[in-house]
PDB file of N, CA and C in Angstrom:
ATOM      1  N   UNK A   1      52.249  83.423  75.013  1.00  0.00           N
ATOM      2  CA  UNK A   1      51.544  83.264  76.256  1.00  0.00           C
ATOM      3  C   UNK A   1      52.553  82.867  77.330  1.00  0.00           C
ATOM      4  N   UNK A   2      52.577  83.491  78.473  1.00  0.00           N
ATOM      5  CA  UNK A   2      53.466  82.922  79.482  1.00  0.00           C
ATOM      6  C   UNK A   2      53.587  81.832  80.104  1.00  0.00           C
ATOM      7  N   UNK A   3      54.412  80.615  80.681  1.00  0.00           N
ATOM      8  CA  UNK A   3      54.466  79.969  80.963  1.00  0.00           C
ATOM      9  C   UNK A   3      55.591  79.681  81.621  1.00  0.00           C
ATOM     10  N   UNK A   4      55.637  78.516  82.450  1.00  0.00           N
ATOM     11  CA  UNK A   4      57.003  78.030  83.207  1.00  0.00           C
ATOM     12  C   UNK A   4      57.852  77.676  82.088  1.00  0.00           C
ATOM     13  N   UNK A   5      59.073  78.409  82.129  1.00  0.00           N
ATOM     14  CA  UNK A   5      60.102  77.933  80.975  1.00  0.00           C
ATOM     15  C   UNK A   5      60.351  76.358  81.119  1.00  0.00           C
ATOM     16  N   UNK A   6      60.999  75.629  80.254  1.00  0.00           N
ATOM     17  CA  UNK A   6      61.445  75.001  79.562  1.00  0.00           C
ATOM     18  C   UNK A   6      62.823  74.377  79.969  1.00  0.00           C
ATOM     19  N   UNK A   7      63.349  73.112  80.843  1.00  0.00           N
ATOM     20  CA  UNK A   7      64.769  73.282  81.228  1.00  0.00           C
ATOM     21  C   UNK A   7      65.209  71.820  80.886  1.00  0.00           C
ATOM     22  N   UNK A   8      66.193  71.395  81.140  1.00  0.00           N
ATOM     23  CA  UNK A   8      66.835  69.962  80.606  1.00  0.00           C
ATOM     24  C   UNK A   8      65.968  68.702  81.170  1.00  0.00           C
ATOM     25  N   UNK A   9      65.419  69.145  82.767  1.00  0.00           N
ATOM     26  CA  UNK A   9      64.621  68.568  83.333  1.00  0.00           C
ATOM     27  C   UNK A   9      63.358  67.993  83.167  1.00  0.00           C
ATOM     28  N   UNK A  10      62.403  68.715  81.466  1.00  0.00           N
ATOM     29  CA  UNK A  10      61.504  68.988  81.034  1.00  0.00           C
ATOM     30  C   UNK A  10      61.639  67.766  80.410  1.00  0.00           C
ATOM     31  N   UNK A  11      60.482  67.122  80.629  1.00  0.00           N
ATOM     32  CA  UNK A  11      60.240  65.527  79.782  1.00  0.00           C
ATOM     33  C   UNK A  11      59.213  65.916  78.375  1.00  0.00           C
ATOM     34  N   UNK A  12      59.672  65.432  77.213  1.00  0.00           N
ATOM     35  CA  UNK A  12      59.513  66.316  75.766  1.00  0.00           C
ATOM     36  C   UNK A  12      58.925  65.364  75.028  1.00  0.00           C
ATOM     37  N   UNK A  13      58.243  64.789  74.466  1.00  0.00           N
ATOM     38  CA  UNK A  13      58.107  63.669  73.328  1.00  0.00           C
ATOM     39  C   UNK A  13      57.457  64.441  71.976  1.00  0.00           C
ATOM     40  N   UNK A  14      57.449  62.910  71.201  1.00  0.00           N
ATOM     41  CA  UNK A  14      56.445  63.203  69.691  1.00  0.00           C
ATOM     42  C   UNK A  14      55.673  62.621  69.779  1.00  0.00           C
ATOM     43  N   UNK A  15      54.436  63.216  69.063  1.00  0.00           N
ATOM     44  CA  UNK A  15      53.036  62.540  69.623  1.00  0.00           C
ATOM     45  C   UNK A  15      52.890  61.111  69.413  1.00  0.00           C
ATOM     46  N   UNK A  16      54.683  60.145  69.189  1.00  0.00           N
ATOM     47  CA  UNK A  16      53.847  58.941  69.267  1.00  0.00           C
ATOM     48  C   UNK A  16      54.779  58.330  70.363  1.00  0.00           C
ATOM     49  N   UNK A  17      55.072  59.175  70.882  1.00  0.00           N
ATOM     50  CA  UNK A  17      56.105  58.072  72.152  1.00  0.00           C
ATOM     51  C   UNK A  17      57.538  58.567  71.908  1.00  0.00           C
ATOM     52  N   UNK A  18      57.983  59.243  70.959  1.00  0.00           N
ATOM     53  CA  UNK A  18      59.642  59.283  70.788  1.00  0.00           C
ATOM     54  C   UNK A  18      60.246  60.295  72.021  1.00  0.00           C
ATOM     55  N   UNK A  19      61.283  60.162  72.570  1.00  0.00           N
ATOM     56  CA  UNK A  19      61.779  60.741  73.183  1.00  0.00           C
ATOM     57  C   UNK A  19      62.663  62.240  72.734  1.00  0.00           C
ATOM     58  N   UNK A  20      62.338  62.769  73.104  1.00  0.00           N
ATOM     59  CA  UNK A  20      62.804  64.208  72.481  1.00  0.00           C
ATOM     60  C   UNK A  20      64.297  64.484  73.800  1.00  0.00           C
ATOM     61  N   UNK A  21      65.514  64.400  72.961  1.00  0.00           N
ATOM     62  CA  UNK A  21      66.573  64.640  73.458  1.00  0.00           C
ATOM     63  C   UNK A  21      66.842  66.053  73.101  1.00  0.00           C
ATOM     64  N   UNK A  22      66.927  67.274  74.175  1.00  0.00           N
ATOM     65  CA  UNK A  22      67.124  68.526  73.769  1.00  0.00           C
ATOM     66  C   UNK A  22      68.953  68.446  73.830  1.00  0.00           C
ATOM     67  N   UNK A  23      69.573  69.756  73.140  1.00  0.00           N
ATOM     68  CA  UNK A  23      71.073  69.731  72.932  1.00  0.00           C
ATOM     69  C   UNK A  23      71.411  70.998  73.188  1.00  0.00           C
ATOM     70  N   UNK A  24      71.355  71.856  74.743  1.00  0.00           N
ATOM     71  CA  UNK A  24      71.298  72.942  74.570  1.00  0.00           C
ATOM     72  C   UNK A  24      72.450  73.777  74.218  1.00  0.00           C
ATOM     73  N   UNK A  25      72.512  74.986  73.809  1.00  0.00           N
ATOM     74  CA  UNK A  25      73.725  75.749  73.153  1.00  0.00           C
ATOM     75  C   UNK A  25      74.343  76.822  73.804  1.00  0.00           C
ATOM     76  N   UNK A  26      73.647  76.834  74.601  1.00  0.00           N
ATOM     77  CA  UNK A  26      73.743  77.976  75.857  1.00  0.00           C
ATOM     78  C   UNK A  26      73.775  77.025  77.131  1.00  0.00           C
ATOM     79  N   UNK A  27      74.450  78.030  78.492  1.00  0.00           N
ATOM     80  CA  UNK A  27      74.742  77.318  79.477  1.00  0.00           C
ATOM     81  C   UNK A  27      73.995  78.288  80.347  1.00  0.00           C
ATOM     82  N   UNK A  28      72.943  78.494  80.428  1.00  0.00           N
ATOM     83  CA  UNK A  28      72.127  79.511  81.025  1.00  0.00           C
ATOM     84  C   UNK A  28      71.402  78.923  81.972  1.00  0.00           C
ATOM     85  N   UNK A  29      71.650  79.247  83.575  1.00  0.00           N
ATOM     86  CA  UNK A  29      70.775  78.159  84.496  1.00  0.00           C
ATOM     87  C   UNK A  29      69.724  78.509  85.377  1.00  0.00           C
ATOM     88  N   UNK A  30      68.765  78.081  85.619  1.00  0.00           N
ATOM     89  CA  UNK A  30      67.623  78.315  86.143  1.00  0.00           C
ATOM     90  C   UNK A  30      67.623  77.340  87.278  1.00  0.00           C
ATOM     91  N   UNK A  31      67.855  77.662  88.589  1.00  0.00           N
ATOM     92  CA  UNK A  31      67.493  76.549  89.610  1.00  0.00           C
ATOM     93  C   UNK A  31      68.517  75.465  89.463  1.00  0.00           C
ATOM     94  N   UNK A  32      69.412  75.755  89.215  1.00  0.00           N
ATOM     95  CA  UNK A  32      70.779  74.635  88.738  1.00  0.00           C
ATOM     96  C   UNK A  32      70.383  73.856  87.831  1.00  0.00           C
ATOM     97  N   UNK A  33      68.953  74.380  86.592  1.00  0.00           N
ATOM     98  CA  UNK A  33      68.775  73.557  85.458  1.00  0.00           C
ATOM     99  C   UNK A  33      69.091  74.473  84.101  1.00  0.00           C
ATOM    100  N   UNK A  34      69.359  73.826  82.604  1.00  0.00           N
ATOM    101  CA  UNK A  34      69.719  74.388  81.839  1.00  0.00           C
ATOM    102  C   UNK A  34      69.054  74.601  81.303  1.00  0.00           C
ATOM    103  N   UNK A  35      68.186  76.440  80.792  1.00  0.00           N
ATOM    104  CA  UNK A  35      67.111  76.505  80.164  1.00  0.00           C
ATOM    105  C   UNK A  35      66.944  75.982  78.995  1.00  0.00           C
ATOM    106  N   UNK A  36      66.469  75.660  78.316  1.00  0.00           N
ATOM    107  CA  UNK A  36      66.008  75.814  76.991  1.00  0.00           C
ATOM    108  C   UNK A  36      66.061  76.473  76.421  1.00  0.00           C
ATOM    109  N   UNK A  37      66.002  76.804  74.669  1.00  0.00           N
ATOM    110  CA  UNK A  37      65.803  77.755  73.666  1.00  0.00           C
ATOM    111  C   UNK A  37      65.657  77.179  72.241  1.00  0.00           C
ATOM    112  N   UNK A  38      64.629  78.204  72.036  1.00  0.00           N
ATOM    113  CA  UNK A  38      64.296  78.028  70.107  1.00  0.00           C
ATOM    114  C   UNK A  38      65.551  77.677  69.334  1.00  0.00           C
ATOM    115  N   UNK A  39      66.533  77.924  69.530  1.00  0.00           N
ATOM    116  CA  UNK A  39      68.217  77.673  68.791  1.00  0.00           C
ATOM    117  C   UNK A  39      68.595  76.570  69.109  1.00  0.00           C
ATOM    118  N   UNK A  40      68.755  75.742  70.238  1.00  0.00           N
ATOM    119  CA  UNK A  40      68.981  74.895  70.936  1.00  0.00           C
ATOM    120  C   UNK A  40      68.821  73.186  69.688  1.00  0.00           C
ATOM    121  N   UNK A  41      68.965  72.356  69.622  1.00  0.00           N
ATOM    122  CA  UNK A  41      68.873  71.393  69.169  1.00  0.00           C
ATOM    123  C   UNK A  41      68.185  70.210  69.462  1.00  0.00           C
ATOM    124  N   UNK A  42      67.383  69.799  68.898  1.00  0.00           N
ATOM    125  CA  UNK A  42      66.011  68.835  69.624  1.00  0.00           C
ATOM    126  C   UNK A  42      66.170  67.518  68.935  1.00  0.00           C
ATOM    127  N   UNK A  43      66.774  66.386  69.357  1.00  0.00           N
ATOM    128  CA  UNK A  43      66.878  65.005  68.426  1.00  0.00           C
ATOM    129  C   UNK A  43      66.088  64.380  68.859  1.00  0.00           C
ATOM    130  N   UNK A  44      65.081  63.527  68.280  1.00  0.00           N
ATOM    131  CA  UNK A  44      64.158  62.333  68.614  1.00  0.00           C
ATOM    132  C   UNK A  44      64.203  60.951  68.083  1.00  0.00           C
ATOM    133  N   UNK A  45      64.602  60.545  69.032  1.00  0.00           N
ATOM    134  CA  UNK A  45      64.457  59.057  69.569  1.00  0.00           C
ATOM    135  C   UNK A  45      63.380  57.936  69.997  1.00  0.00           C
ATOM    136  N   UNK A  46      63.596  57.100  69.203  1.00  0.00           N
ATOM    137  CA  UNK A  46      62.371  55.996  69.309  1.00  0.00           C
ATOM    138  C   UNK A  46      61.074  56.276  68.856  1.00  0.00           C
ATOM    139  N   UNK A  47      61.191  56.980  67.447  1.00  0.00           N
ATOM    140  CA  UNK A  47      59.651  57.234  67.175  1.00  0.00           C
ATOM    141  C   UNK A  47      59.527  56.009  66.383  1.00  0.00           C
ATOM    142  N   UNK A  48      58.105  55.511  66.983  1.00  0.00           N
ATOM    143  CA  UNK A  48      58.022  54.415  65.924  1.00  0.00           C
ATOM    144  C   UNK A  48      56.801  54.567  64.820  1.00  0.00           C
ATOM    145  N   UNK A  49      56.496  55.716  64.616  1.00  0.00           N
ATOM    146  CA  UNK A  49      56.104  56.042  63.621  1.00  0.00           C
ATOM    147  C   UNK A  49      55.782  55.087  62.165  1.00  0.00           C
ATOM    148  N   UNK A  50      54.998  54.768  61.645  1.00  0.00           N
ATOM    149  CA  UNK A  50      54.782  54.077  60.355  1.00  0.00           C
ATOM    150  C   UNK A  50      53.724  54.952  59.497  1.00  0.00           C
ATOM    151  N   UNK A  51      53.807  54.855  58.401  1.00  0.00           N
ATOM    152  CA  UNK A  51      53.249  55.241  56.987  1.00  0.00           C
ATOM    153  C   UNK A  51      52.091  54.405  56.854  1.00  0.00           C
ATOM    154  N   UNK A  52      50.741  54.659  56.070  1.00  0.00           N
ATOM    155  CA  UNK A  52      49.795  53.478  56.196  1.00  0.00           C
ATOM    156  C   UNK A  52      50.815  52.855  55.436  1.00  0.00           C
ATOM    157  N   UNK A  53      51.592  52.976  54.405  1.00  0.00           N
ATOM    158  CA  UNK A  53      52.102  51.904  53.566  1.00  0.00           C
ATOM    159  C   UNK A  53      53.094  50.640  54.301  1.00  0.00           C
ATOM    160  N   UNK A  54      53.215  51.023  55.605  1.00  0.00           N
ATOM    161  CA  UNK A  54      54.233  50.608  56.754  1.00  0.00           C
ATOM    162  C   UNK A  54      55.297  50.721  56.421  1.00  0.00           C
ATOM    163  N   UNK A  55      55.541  51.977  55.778  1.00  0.00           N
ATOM    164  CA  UNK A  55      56.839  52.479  55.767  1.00  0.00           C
ATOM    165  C   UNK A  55      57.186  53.318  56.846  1.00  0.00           C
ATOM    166  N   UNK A  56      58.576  52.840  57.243  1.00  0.00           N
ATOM    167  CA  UNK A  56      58.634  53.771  58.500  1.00  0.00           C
ATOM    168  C   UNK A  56      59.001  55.356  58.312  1.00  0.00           C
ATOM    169  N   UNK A  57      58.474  55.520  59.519  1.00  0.00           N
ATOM    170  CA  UNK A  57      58.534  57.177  59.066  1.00  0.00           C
ATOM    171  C   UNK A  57      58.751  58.213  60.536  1.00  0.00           C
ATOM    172  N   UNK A  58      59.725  57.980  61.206  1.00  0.00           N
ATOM    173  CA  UNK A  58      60.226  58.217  62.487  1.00  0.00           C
ATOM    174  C   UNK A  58      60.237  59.943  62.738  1.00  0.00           C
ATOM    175  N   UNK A  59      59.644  60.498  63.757  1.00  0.00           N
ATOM    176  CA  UNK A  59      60.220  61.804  64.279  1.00  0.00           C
ATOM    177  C   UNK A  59      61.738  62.232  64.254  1.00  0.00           C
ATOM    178  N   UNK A  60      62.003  63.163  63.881  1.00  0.00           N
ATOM    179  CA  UNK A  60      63.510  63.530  63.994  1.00  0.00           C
ATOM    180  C   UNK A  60      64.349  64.526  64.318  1.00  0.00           C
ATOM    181  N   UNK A  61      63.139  65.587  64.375  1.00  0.00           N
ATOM    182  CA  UNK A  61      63.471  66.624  64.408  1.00  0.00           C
ATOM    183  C   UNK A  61      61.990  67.347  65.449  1.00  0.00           C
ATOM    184  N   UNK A  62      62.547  68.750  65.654  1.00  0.00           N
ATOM    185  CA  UNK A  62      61.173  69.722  66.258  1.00  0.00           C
ATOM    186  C   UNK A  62      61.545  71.126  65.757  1.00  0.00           C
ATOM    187  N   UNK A  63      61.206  71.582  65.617  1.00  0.00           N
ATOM    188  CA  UNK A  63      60.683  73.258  64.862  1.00  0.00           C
ATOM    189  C   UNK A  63      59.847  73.791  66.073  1.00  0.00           C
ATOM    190  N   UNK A  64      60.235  75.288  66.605  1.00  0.00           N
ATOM    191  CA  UNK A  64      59.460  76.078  67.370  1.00  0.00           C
ATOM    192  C   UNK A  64      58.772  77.302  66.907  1.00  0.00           C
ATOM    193  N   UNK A  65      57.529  77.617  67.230  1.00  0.00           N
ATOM    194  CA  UNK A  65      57.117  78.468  67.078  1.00  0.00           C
ATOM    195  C   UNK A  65      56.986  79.255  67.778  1.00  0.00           C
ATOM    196  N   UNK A  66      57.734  80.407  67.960  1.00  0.00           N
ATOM    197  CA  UNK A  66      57.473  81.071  69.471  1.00  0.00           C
ATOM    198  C   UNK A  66      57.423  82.718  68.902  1.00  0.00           C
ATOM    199  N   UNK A  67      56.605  82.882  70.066  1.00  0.00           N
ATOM    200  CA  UNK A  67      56.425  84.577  69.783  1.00  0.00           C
ATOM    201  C   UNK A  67      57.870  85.835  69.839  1.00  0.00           C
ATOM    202  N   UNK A  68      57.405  86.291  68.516  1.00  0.00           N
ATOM    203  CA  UNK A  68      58.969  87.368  68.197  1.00  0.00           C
ATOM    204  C   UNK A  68      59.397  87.954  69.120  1.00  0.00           C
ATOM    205  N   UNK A  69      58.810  88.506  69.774  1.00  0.00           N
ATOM    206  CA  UNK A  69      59.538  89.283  71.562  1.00  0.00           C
ATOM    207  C   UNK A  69      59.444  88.701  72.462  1.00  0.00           C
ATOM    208  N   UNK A  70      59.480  87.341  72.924  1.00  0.00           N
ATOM    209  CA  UNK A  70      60.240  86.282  73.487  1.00  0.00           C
ATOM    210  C   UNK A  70      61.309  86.852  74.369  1.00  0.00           C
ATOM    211  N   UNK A  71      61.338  86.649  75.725  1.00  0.00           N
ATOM    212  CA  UNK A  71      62.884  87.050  76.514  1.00  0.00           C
ATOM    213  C   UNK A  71      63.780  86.296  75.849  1.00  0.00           C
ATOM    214  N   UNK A  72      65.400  86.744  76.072  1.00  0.00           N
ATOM    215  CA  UNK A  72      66.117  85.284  75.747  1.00  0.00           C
ATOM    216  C   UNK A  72      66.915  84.987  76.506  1.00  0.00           C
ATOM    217  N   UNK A  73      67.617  83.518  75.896  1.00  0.00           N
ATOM    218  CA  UNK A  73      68.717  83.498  77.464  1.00  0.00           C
ATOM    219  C   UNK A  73      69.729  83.019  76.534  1.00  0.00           C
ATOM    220  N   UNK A  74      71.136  82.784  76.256  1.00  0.00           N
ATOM    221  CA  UNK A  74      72.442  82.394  75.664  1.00  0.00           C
ATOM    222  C   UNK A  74      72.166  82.451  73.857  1.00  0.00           C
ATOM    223  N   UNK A  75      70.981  83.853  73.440  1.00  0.00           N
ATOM    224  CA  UNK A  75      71.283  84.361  72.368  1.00  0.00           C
ATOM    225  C   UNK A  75      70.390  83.106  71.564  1.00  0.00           C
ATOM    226  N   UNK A  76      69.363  82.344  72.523  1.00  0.00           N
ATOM    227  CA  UNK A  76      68.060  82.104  71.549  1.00  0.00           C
ATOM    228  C   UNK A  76      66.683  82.693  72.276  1.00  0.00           C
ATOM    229  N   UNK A  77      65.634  82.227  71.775  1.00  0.00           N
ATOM    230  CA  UNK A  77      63.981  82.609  72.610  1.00  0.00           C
ATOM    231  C   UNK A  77      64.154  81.739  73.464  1.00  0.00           C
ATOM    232  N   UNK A  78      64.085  81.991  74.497  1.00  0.00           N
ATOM    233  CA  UNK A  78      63.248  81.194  75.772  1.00  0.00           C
ATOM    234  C   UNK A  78      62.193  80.185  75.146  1.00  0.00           C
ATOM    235  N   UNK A  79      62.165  78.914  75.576  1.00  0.00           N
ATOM    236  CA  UNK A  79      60.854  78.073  75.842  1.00  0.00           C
ATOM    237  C   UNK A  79      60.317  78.314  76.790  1.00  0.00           C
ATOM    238  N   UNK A  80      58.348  77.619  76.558  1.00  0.00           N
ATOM    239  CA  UNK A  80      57.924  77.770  77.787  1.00  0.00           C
ATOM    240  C   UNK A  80      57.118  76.628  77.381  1.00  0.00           C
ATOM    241  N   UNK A  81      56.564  76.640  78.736  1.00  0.00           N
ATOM    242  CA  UNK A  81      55.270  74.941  78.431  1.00  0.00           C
ATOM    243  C   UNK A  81      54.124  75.410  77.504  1.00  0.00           C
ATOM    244  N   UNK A  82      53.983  76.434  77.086  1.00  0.00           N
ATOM    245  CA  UNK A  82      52.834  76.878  76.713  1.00  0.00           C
ATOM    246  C   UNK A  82      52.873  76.539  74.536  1.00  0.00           C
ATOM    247  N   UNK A  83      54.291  77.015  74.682  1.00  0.00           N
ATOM    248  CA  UNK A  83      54.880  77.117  73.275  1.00  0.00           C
ATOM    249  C   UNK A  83      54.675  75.612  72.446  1.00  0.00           C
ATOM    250  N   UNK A  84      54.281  76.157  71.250  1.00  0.00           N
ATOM    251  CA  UNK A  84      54.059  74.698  70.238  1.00  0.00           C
ATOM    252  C   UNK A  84      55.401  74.655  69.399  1.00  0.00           C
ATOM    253  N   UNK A  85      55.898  73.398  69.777  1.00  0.00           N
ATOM    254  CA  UNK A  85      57.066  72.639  68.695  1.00  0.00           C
ATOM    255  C   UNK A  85      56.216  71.570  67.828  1.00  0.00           C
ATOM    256  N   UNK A  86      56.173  71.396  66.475  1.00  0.00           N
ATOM    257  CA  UNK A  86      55.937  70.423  65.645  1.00  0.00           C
ATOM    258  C   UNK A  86      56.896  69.893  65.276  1.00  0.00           C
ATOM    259  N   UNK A  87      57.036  68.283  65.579  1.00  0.00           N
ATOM    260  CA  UNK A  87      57.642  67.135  65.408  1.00  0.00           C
ATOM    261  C   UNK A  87      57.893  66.830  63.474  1.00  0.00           C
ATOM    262  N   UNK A  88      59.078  66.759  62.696  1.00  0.00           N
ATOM    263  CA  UNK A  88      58.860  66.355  61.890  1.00  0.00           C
ATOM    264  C   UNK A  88      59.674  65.313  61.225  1.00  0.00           C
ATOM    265  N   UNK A  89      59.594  64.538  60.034  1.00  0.00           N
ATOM    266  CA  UNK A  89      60.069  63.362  59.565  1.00  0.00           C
ATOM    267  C   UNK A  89      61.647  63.728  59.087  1.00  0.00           C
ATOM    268  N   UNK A  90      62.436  62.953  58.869  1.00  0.00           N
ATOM    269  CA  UNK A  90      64.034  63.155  58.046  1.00  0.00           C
ATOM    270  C   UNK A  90      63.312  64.064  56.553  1.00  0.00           C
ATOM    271  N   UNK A  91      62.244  63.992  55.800  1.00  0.00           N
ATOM    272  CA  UNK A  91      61.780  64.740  54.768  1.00  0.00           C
ATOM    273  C   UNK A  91      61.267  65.980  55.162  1.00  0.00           C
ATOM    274  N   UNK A  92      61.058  66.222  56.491  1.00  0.00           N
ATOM    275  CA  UNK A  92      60.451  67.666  57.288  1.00  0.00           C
ATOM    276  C   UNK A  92      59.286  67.569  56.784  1.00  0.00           C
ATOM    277  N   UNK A  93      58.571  66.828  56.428  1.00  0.00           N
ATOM    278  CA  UNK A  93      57.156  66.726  56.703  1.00  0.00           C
ATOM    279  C   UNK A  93      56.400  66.703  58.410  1.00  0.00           C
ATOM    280  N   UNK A  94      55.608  67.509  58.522  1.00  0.00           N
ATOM    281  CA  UNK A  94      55.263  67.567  59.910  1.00  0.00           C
ATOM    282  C   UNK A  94      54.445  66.474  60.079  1.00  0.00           C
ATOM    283  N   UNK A  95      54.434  66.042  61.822  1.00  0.00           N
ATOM    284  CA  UNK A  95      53.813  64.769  62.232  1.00  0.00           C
ATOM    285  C   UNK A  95      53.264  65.292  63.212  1.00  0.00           C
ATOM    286  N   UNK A  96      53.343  66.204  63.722  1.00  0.00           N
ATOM    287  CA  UNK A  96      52.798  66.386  65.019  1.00  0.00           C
ATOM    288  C   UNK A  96      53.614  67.029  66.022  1.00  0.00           C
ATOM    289  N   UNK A  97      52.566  67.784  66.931  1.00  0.00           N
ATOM    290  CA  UNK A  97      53.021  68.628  68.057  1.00  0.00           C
ATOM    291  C   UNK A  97      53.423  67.478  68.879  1.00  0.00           C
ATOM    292  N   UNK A  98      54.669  68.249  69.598  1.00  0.00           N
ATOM    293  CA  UNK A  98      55.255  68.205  71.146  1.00  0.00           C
ATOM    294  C   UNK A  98      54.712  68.106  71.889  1.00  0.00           C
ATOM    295  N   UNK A  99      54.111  67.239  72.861  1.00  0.00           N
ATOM    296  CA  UNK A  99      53.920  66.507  74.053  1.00  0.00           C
ATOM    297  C   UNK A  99      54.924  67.196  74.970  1.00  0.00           C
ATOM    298  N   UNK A 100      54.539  67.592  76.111  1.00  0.00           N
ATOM    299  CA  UNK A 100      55.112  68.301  76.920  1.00  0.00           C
ATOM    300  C   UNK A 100      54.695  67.601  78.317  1.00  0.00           C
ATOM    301  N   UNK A 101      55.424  67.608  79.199  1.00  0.00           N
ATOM    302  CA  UNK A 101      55.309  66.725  80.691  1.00  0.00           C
ATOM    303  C   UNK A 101      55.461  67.043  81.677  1.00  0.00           C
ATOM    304  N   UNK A 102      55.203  68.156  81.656  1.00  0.00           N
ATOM    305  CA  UNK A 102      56.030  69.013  83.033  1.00  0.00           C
ATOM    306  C   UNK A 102      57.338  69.880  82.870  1.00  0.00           C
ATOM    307  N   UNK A 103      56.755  70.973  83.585  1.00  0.00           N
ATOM    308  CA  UNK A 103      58.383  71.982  82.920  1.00  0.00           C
ATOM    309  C   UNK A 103      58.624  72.641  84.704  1.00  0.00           C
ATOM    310  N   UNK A 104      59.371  71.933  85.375  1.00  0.00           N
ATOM    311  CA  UNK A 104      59.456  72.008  86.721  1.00  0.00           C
ATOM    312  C   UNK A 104      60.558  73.431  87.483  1.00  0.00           C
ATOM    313  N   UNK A 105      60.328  74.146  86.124  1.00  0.00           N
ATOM    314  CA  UNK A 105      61.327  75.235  86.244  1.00  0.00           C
ATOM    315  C   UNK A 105      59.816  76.347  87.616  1.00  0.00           C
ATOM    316  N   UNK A 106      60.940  77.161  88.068  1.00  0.00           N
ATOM    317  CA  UNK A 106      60.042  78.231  88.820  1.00  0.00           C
ATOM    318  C   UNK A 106      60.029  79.427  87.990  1.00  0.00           C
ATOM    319  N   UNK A 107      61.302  79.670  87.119  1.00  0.00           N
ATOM    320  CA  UNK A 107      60.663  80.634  86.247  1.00  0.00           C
ATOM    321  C   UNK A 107      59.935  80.768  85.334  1.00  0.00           C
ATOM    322  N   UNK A 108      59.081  81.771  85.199  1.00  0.00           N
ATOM    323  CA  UNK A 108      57.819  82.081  84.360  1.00  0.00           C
ATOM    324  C   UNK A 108      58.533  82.771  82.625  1.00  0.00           C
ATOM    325  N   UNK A 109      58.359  82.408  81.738  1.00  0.00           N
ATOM    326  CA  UNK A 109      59.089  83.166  80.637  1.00  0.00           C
ATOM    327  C   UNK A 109      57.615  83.961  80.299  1.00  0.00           C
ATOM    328  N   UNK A 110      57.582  85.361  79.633  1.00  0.00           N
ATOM    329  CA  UNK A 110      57.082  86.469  79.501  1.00  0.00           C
ATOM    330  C   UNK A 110      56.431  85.971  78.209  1.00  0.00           C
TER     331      UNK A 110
END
């Protein structure tokens, strides 16, 4: 589904508050911002996540799901606000979708 891409500018979390630090791999710029992409590297920070057992169990990662004919930009898929990333544990157990905050880009990805 189309949407305003995805750029460094884009405020990202895990559905419990962690901060989603993107690491992009490409230097591809949109509006003097750096797009995003499915290849790109997503670290999360400050999940405070717990287990009922109160074991902690922190966000760490994000996984994208994005549609196969996707434009691209520096040789990954384009993000867009529309696109679902699931948040998951150091075991890759999933925790939850990406919280998204605004994607203040003007371009539209296809």
């Amino acid at each position: 589904m189309p949407g305003p891409a995805l750029t460094m500018m884009s405020k990202l979390y895990c559905p419990h508050g962690g901060l989603i630090v993107p690491r992009p791999t490409s230097l591809t710029l949109s509006d003097g911002n750096l797009l995003l992409t499915a290849a790109d590297g997503f670290q999360i920070v400050g999940c405070p996540f717990l287990l009922p057992s109160l074991t902690p169990s922190p966000c760490v990662e994000v996984r994208w799901i994005v549609p196969p004919l996707r434009a691209k930009a520096g040789g990954g898929a384009m993000l867009c606000q529309t696109d679902i990333g699931i948040c998951s544990a150091a075991t890759r157990a999933p925790q939850g979708p990406v919280r998204i905050e605004g994607a203040p880009s003007r371009v539209i990805v296809p």
